[in-house]
N, C-alpha and C. Protein backbone atom coordinates (compact mmCIF):
# COMPACT_ATOMS: atom_id res chain seq x y z
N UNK A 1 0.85 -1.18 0.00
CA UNK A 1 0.00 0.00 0.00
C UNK A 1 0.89 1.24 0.00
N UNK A 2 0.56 2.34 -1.06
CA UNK A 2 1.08 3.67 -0.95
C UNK A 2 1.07 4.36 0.38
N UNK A 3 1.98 5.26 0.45
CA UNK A 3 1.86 6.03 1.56
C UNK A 3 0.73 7.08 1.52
N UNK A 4 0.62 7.48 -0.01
CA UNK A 4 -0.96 8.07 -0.40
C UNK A 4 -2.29 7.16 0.34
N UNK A 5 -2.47 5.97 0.03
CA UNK A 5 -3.18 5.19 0.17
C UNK A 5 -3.07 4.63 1.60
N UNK A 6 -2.49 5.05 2.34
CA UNK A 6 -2.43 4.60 3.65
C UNK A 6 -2.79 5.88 4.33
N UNK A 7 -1.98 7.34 3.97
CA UNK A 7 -3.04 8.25 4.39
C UNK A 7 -4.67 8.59 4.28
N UNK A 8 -4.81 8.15 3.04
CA UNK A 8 -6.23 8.26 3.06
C UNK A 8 -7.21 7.22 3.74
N UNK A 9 -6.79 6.01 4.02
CA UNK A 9 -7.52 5.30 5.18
C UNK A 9 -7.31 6.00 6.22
N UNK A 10 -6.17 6.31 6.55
CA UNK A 10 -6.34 7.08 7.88
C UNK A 10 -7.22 8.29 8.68
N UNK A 11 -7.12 8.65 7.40
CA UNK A 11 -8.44 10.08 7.56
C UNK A 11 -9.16 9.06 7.44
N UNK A 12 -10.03 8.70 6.25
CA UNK A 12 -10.66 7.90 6.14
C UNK A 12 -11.63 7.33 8.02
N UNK A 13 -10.87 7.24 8.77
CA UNK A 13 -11.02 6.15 9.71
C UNK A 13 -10.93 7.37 11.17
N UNK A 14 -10.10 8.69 10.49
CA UNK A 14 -10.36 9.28 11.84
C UNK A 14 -11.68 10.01 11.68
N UNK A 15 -12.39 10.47 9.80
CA UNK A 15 -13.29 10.63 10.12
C UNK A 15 -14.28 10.15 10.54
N UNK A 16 -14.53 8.62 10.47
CA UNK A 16 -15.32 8.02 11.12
C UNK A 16 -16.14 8.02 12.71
N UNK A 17 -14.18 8.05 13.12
CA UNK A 17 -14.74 8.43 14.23
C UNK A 17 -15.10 9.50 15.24
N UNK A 18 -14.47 10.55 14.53
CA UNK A 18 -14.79 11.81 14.36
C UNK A 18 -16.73 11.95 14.52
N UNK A 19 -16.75 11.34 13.66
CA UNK A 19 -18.50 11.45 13.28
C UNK A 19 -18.97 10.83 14.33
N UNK A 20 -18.84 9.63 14.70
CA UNK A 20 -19.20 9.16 16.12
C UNK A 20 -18.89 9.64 17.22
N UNK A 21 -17.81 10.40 17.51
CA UNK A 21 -17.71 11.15 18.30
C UNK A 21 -18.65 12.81 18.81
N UNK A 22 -18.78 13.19 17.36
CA UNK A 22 -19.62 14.28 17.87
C UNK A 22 -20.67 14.58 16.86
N UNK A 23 -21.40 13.00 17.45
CA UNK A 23 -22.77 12.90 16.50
C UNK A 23 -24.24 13.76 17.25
N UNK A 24 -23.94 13.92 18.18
CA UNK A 24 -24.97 14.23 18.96
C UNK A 24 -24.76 16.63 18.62
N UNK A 25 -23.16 16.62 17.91
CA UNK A 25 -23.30 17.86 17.49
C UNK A 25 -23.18 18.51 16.40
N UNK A 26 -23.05 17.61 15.91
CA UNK A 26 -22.74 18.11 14.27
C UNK A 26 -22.97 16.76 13.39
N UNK A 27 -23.21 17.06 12.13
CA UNK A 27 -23.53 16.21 11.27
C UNK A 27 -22.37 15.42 10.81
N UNK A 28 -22.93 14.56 9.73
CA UNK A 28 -21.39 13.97 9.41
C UNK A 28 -20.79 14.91 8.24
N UNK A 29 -22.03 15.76 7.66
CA UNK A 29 -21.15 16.40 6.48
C UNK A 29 -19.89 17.77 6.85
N UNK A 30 -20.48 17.80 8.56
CA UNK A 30 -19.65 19.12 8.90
C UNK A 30 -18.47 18.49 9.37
N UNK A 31 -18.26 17.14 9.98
CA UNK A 31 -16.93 16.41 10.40
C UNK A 31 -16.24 16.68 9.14
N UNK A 32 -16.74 15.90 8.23
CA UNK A 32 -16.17 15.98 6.66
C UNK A 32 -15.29 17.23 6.83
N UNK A 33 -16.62 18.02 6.42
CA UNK A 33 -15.57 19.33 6.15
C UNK A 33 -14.46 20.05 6.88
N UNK A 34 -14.67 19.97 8.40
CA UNK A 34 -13.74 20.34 9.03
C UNK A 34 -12.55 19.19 9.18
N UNK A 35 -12.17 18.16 8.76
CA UNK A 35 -11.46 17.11 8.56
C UNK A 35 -10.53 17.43 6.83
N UNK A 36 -11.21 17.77 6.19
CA UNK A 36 -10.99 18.57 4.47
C UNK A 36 -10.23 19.60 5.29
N UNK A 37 -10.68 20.43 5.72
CA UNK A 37 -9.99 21.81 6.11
C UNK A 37 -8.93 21.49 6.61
N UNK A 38 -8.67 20.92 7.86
CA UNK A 38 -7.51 20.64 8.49
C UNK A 38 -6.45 20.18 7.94
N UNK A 39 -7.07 19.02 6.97
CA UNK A 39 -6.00 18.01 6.18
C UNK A 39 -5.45 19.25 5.12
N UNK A 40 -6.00 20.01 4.45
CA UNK A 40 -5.60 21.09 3.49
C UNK A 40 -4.71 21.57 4.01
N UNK A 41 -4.45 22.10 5.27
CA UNK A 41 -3.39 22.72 6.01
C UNK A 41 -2.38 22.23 6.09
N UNK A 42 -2.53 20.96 5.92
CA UNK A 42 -1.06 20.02 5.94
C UNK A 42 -0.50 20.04 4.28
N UNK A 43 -1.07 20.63 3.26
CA UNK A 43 -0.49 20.11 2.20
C UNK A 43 0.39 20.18 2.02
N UNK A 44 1.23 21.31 2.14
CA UNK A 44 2.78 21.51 1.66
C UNK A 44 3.35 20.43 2.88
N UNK A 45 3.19 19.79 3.56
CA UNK A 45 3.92 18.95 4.66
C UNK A 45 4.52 17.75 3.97
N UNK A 46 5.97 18.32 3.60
CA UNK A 46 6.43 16.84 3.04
C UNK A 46 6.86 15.70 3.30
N UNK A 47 6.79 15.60 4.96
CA UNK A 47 7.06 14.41 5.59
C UNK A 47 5.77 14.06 6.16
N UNK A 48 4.92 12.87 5.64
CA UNK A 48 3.36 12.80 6.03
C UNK A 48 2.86 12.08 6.93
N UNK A 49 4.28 11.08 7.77
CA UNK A 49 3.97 10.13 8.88
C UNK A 49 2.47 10.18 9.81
N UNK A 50 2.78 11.55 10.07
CA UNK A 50 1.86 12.05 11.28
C UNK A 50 0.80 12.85 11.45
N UNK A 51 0.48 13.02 9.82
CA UNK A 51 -0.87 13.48 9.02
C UNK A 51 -2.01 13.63 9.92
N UNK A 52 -2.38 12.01 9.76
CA UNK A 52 -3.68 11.73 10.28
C UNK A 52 -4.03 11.96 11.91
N UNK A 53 -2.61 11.86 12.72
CA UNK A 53 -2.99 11.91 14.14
C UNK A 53 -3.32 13.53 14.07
N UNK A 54 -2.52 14.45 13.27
CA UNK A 54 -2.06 15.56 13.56
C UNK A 54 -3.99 16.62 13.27
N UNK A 55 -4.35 15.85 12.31
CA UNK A 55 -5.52 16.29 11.60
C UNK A 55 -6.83 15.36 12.69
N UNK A 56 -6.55 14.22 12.82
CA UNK A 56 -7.44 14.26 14.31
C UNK A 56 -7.64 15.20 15.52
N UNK A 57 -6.61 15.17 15.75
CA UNK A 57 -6.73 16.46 17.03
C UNK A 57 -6.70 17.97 16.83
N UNK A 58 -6.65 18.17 15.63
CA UNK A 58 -6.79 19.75 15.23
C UNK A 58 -8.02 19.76 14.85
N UNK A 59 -8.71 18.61 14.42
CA UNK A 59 -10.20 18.58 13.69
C UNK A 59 -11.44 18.59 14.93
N UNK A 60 -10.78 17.54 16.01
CA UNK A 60 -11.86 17.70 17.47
C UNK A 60 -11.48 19.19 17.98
N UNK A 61 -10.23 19.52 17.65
CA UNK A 61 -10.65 20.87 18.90
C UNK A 61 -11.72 21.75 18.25
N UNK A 62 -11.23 21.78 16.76
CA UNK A 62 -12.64 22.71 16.12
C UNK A 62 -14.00 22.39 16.15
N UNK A 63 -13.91 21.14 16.30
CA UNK A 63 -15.27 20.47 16.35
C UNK A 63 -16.09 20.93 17.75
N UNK A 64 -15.17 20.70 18.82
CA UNK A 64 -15.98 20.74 19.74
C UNK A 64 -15.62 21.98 20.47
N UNK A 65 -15.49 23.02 19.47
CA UNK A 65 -15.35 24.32 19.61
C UNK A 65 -14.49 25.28 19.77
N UNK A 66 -13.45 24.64 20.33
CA UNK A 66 -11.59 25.29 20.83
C UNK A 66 -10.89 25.18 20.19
């Protein structure tokens, strides 16, 4: 598996739970998007190991407001 293709399960999988996490406040199309947003911020990042953790926890703080 690509390292492309291994990032994108990863999002993939944090949005998931992302969405389960703050289903009771937002939809799944707004996880989406704020998960899109975050990950965009990383583009120029040319070392991508730590993508997905990095875009998990920047994506809940916006999510759940901070």
């Amino acid at each position: 598996m690509s390292i492309d293709r291994e990032e994108d399960a990863a999002i993939q999988r944090v949005t998931e739970q992302l969405t389960i996490s703050f289903l009771d406040r937002h939809t799944p199309a707004e996880v989406e998007a704020a998960v899109a947003e975050v990950r965009s911020s990383f583009n120029d990042v040319p070392i991508r190991t730590h993508i997905p953790v990095l875009v998990d926890r920047k994506a809940c703080r916006i999510l759940a407001g901070g």
